[in-house]
PDB file of N, CA and C in Angstrom:
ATOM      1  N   UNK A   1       0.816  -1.201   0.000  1.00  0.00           N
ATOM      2  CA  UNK A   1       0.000   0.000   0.000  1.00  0.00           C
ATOM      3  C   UNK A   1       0.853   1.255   0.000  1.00  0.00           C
ATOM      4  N   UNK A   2       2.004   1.137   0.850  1.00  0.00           N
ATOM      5  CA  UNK A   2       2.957   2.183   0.542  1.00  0.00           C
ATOM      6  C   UNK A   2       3.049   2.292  -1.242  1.00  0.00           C
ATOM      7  N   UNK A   3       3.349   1.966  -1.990  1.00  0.00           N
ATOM      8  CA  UNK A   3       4.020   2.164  -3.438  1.00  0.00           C
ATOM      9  C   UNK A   3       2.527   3.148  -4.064  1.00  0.00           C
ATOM     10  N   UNK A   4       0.766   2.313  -3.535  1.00  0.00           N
ATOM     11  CA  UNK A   4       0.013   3.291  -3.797  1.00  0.00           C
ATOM     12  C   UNK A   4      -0.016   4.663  -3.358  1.00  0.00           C
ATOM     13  N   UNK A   5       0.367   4.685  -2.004  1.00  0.00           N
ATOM     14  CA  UNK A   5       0.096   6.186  -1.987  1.00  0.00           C
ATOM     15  C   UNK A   5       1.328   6.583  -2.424  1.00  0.00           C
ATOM     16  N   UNK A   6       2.274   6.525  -2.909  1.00  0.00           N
ATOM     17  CA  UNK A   6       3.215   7.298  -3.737  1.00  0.00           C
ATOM     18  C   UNK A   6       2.509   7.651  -5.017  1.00  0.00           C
ATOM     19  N   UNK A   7       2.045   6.617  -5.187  1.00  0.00           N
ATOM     20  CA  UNK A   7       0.947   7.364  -6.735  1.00  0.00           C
ATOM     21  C   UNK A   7      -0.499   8.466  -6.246  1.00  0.00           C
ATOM     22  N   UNK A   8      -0.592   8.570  -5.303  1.00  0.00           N
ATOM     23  CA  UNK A   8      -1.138   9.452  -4.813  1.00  0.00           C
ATOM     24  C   UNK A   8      -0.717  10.646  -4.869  1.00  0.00           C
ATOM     25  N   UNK A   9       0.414  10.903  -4.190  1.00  0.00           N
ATOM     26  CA  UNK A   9       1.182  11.613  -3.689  1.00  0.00           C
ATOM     27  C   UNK A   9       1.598  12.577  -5.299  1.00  0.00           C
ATOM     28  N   UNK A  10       2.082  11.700  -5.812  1.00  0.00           N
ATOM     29  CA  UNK A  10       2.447  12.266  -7.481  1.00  0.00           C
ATOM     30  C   UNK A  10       1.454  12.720  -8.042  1.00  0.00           C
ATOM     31  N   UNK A  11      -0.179  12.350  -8.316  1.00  0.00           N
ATOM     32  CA  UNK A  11      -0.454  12.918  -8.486  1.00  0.00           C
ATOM     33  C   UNK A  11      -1.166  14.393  -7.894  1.00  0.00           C
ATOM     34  N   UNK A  12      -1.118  14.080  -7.135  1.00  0.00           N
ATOM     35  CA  UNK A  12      -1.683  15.449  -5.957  1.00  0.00           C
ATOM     36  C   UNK A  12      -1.061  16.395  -5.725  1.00  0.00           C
ATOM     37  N   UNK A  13       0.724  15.606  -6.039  1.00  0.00           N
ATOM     38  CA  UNK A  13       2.093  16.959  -6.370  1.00  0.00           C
ATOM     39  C   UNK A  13       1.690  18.051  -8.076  1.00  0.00           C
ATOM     40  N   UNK A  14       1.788  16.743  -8.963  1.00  0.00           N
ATOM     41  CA  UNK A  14       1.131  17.240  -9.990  1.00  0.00           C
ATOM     42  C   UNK A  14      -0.168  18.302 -10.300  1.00  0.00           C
ATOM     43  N   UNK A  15      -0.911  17.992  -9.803  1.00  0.00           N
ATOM     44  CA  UNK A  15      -2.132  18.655  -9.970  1.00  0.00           C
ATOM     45  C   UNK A  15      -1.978  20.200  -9.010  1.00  0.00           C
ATOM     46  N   UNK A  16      -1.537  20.124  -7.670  1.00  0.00           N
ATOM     47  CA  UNK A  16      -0.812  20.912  -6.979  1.00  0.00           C
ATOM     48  C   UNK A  16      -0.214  22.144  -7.813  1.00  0.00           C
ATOM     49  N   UNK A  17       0.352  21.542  -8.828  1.00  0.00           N
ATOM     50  CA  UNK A  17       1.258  22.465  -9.818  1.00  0.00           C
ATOM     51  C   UNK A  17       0.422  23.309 -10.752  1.00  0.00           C
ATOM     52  N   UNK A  18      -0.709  22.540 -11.140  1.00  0.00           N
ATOM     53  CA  UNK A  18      -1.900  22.919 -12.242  1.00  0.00           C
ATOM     54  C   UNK A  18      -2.665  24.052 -11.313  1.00  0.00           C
ATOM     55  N   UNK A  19      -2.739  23.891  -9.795  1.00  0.00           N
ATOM     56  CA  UNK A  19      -3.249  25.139  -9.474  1.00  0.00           C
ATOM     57  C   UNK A  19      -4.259  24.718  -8.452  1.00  0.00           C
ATOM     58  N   UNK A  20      -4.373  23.157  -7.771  1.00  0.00           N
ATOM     59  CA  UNK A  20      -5.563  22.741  -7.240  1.00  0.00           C
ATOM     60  C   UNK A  20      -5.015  21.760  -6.599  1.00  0.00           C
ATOM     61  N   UNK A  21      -4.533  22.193  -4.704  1.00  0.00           N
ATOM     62  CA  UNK A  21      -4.306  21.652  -3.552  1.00  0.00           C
ATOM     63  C   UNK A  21      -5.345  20.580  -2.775  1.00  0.00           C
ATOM     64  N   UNK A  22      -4.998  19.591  -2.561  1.00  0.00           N
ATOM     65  CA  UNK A  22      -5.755  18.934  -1.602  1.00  0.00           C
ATOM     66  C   UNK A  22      -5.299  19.499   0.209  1.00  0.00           C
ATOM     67  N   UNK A  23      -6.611  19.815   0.581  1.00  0.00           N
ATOM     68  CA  UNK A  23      -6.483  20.224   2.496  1.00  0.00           C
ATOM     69  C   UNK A  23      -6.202  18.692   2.501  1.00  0.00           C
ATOM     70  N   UNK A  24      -5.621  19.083   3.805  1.00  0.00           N
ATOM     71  CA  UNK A  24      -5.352  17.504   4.861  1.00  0.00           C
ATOM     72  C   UNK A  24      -6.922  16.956   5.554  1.00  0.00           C
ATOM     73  N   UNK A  25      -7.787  18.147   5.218  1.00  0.00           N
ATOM     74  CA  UNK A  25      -8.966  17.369   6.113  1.00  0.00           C
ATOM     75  C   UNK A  25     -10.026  16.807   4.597  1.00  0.00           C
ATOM     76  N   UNK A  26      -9.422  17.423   3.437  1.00  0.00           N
ATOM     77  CA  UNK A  26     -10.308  16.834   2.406  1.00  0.00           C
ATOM     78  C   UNK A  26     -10.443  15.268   1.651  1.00  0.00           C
ATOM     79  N   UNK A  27     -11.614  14.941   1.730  1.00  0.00           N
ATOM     80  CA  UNK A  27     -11.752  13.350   1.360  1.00  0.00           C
ATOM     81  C   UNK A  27     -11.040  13.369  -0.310  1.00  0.00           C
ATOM     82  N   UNK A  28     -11.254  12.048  -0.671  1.00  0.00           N
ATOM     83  CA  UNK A  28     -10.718  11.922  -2.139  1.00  0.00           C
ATOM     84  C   UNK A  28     -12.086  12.698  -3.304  1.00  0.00           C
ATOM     85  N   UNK A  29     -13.012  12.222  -2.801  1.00  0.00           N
ATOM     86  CA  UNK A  29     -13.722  12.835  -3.204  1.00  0.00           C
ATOM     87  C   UNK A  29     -14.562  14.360  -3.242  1.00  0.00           C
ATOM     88  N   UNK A  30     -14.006  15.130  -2.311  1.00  0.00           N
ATOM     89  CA  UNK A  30     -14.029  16.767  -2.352  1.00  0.00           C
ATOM     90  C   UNK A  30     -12.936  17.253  -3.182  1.00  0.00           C
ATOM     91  N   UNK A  31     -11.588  16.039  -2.514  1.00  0.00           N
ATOM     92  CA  UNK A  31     -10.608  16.890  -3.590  1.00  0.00           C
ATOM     93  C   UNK A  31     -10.931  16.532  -5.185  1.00  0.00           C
ATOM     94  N   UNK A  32     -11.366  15.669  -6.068  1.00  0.00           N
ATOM     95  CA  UNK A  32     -11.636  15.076  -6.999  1.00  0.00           C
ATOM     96  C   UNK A  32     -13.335  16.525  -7.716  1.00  0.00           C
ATOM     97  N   UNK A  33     -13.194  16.717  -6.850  1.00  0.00           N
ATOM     98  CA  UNK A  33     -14.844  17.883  -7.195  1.00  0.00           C
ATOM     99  C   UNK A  33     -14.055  19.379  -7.599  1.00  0.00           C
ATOM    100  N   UNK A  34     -13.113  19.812  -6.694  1.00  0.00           N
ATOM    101  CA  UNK A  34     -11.971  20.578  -6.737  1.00  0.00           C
ATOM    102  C   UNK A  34     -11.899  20.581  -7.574  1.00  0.00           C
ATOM    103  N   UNK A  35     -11.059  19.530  -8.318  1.00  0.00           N
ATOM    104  CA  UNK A  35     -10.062  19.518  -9.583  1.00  0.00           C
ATOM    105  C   UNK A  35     -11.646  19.652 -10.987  1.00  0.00           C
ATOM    106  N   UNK A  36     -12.602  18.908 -10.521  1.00  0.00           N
ATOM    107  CA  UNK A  36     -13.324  19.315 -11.638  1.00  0.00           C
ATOM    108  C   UNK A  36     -13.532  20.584 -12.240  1.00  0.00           C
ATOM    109  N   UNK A  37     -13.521  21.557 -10.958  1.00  0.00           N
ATOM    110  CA  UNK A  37     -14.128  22.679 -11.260  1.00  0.00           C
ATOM    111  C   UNK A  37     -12.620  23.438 -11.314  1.00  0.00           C
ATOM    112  N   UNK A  38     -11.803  23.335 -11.384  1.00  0.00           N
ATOM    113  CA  UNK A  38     -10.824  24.268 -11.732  1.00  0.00           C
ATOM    114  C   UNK A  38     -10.575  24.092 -13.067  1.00  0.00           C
ATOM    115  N   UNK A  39     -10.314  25.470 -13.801  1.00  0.00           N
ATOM    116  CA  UNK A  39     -10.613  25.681 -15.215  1.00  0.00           C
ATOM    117  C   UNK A  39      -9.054  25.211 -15.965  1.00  0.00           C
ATOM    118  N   UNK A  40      -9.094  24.456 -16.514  1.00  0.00           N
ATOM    119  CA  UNK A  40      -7.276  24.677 -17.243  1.00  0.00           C
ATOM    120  C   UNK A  40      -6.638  23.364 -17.446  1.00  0.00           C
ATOM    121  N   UNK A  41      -7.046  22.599 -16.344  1.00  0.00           N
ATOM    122  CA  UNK A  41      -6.340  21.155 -16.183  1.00  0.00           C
ATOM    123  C   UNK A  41      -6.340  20.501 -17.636  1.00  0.00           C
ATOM    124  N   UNK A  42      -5.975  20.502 -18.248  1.00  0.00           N
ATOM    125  CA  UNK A  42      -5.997  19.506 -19.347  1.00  0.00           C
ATOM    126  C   UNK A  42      -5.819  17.699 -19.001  1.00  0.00           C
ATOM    127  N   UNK A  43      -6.900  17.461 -19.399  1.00  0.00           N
ATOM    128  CA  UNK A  43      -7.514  16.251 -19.626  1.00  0.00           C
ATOM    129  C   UNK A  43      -7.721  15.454 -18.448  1.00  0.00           C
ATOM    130  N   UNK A  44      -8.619  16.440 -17.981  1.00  0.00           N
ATOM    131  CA  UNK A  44      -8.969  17.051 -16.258  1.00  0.00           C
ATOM    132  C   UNK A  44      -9.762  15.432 -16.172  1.00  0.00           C
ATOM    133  N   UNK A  45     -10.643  14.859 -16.922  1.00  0.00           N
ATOM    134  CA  UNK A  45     -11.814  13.070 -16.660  1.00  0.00           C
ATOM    135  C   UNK A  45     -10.044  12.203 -16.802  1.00  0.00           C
ATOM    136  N   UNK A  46      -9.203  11.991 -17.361  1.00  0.00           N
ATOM    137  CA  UNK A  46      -8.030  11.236 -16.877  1.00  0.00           C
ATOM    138  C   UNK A  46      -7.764  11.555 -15.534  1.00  0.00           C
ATOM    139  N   UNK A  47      -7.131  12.819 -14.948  1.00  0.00           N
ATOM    140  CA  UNK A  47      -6.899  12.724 -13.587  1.00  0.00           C
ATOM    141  C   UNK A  47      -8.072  12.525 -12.335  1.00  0.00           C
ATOM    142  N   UNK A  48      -9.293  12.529 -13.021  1.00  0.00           N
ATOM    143  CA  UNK A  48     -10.617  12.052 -12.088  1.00  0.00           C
ATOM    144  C   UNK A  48     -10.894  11.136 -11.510  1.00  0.00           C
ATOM    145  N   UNK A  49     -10.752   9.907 -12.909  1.00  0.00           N
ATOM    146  CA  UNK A  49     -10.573   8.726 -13.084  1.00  0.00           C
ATOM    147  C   UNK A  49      -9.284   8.075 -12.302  1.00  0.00           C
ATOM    148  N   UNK A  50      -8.289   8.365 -12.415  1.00  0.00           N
ATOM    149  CA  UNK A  50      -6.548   8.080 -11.532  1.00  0.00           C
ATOM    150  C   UNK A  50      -7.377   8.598  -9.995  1.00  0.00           C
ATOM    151  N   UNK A  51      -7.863   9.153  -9.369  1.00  0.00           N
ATOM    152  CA  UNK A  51      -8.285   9.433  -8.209  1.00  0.00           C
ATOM    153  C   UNK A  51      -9.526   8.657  -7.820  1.00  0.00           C
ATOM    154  N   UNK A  52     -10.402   8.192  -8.675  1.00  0.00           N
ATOM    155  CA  UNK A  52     -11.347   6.720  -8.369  1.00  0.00           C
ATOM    156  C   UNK A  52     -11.151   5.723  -8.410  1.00  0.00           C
ATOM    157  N   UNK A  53     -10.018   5.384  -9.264  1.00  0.00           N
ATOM    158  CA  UNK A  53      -9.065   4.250  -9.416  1.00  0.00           C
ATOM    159  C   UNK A  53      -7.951   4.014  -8.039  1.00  0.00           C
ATOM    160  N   UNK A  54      -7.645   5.021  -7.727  1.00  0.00           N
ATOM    161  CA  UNK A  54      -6.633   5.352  -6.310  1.00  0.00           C
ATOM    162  C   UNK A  54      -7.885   4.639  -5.290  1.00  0.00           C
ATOM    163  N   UNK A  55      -8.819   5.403  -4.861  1.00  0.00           N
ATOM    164  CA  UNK A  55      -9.736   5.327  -4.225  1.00  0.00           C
ATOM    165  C   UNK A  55     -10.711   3.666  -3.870  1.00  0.00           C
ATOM    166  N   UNK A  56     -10.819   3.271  -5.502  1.00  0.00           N
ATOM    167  CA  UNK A  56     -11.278   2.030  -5.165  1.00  0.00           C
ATOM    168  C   UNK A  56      -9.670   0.423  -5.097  1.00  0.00           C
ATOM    169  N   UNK A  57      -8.888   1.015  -5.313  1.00  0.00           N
ATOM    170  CA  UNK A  57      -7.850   0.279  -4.895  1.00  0.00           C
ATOM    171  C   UNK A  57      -7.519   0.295  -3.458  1.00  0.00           C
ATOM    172  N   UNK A  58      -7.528   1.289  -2.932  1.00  0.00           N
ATOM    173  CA  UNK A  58      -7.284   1.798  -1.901  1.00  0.00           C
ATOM    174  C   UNK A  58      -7.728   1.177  -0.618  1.00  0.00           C
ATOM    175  N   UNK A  59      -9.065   1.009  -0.708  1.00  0.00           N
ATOM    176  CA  UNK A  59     -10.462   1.107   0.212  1.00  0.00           C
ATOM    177  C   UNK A  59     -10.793  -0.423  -0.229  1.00  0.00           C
ATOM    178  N   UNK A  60     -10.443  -1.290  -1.355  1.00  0.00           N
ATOM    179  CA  UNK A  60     -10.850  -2.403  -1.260  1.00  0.00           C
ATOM    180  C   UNK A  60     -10.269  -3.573  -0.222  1.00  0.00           C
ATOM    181  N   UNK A  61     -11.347  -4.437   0.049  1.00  0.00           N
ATOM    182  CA  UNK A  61     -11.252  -5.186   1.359  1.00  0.00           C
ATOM    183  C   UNK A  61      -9.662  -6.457   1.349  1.00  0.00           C
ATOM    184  N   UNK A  62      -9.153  -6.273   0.300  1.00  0.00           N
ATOM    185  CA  UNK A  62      -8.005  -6.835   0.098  1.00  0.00           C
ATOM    186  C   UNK A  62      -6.552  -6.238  -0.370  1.00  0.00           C
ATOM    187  N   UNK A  63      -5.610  -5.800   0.290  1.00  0.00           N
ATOM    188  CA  UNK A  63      -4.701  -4.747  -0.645  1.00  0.00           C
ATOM    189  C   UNK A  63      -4.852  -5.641  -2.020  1.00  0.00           C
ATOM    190  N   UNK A  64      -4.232  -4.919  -3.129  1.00  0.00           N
ATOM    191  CA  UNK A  64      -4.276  -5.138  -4.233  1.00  0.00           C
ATOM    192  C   UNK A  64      -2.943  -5.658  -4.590  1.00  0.00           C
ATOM    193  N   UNK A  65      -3.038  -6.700  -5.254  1.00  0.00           N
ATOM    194  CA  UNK A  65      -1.754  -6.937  -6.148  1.00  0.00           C
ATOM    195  C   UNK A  65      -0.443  -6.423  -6.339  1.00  0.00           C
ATOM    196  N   UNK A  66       0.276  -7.399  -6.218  1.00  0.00           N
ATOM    197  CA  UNK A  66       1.760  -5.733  -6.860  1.00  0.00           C
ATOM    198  C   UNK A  66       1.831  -5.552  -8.177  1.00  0.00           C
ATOM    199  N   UNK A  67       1.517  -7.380  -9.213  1.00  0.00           N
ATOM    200  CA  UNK A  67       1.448  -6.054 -10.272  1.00  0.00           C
ATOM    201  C   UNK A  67       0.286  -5.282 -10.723  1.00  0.00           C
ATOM    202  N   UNK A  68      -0.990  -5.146  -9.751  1.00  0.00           N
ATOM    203  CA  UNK A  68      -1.911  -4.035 -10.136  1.00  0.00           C
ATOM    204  C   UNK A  68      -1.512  -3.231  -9.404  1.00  0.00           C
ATOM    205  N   UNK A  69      -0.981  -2.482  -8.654  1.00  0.00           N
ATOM    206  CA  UNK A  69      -0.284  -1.570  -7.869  1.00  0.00           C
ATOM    207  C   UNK A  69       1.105  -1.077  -9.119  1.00  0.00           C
ATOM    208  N   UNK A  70       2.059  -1.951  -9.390  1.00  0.00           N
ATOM    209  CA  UNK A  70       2.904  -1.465 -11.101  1.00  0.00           C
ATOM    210  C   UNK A  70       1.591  -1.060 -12.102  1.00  0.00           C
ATOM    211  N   UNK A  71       1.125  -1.937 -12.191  1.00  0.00           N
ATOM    212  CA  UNK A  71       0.126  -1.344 -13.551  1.00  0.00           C
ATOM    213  C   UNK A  71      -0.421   0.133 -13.290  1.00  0.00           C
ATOM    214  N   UNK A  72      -0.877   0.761 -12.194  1.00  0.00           N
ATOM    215  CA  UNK A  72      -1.701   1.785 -11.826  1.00  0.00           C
ATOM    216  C   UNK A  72      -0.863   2.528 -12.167  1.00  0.00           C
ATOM    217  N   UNK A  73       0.944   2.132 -11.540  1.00  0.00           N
ATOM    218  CA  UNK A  73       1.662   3.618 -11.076  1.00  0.00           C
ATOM    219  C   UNK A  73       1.937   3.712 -12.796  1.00  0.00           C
ATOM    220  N   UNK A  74       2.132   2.855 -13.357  1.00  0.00           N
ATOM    221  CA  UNK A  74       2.390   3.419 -14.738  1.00  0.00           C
ATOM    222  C   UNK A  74       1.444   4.044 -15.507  1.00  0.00           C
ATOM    223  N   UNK A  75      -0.038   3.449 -15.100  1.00  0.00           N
ATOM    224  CA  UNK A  75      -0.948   4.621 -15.993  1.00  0.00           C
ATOM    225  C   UNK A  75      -0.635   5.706 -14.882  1.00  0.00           C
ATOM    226  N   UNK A  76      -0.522   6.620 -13.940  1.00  0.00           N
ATOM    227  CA  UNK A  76      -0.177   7.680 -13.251  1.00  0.00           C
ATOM    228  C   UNK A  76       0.532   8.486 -13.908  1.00  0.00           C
ATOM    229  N   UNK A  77       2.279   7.598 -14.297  1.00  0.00           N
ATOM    230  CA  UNK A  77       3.261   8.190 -14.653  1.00  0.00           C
ATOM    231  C   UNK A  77       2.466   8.497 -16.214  1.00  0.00           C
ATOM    232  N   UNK A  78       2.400   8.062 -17.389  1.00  0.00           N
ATOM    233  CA  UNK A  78       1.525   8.043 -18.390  1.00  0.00           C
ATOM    234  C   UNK A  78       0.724   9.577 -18.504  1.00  0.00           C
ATOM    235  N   UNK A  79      -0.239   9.079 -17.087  1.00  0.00           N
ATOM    236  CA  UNK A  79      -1.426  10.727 -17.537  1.00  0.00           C
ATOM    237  C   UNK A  79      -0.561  11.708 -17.345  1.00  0.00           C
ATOM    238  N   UNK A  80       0.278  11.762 -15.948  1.00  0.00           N
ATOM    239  CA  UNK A  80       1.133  13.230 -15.395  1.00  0.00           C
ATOM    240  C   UNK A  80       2.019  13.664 -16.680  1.00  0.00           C
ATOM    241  N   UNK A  81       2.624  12.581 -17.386  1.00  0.00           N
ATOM    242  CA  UNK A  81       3.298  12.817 -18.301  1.00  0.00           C
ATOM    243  C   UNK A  81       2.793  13.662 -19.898  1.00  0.00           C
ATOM    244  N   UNK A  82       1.257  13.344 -20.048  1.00  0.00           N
ATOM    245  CA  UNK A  82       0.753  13.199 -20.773  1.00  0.00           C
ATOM    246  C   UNK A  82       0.435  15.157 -20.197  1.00  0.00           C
ATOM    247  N   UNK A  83      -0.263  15.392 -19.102  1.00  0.00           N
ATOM    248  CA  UNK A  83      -0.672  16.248 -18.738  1.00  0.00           C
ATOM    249  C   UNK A  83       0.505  17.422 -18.757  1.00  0.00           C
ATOM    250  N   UNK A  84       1.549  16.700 -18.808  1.00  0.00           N
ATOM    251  CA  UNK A  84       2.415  17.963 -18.454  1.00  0.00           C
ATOM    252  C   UNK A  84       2.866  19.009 -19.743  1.00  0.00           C
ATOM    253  N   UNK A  85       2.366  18.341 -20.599  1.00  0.00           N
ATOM    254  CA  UNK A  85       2.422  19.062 -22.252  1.00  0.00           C
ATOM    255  C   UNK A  85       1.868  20.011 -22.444  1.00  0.00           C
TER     256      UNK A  85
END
């Protein structure tokens, strides 16, 4: 679960940069409403999606896999990469 929240973390650094902080008291889903409504993000339903995907990995009743935990962080690295253009 550590390696997930590093993909957390990246993207929340990322998006951070685009202009739209997560508080420490905000759920995934306030911050995920946030990012909707901030104007600019390019290809703002990819990083929505990486934060419901975080979320239901996260919260499911079994940690997840390592290589679905590799698979995730690489679509992560992928969108941030993709986003940073």
């Amino acid at each position: 679960r550590a390696e997930l929240r590093h993909c957390l973390v990246r993207v929340e650094k990322h998006l951070r940069r685009l202009g739209v902080a997560r508080p420490p008291s905000a759920t995934l889903r306030e911050f995920a409403r946030a990012v909707a409504a901030t104007p600019g993000i390019r290809n703002v339903d990819a990083f929505l999606e990486l934060l419901r995907e975080y979320e239901q990995l996260r919260y499911q009743p079994e940690p997840p896999s390592t290589d679905t935990v590799r698979r995730f962080a690489e679509k992560v690295r992928r969108q941030i990469a993709a986003g940073a253009r």
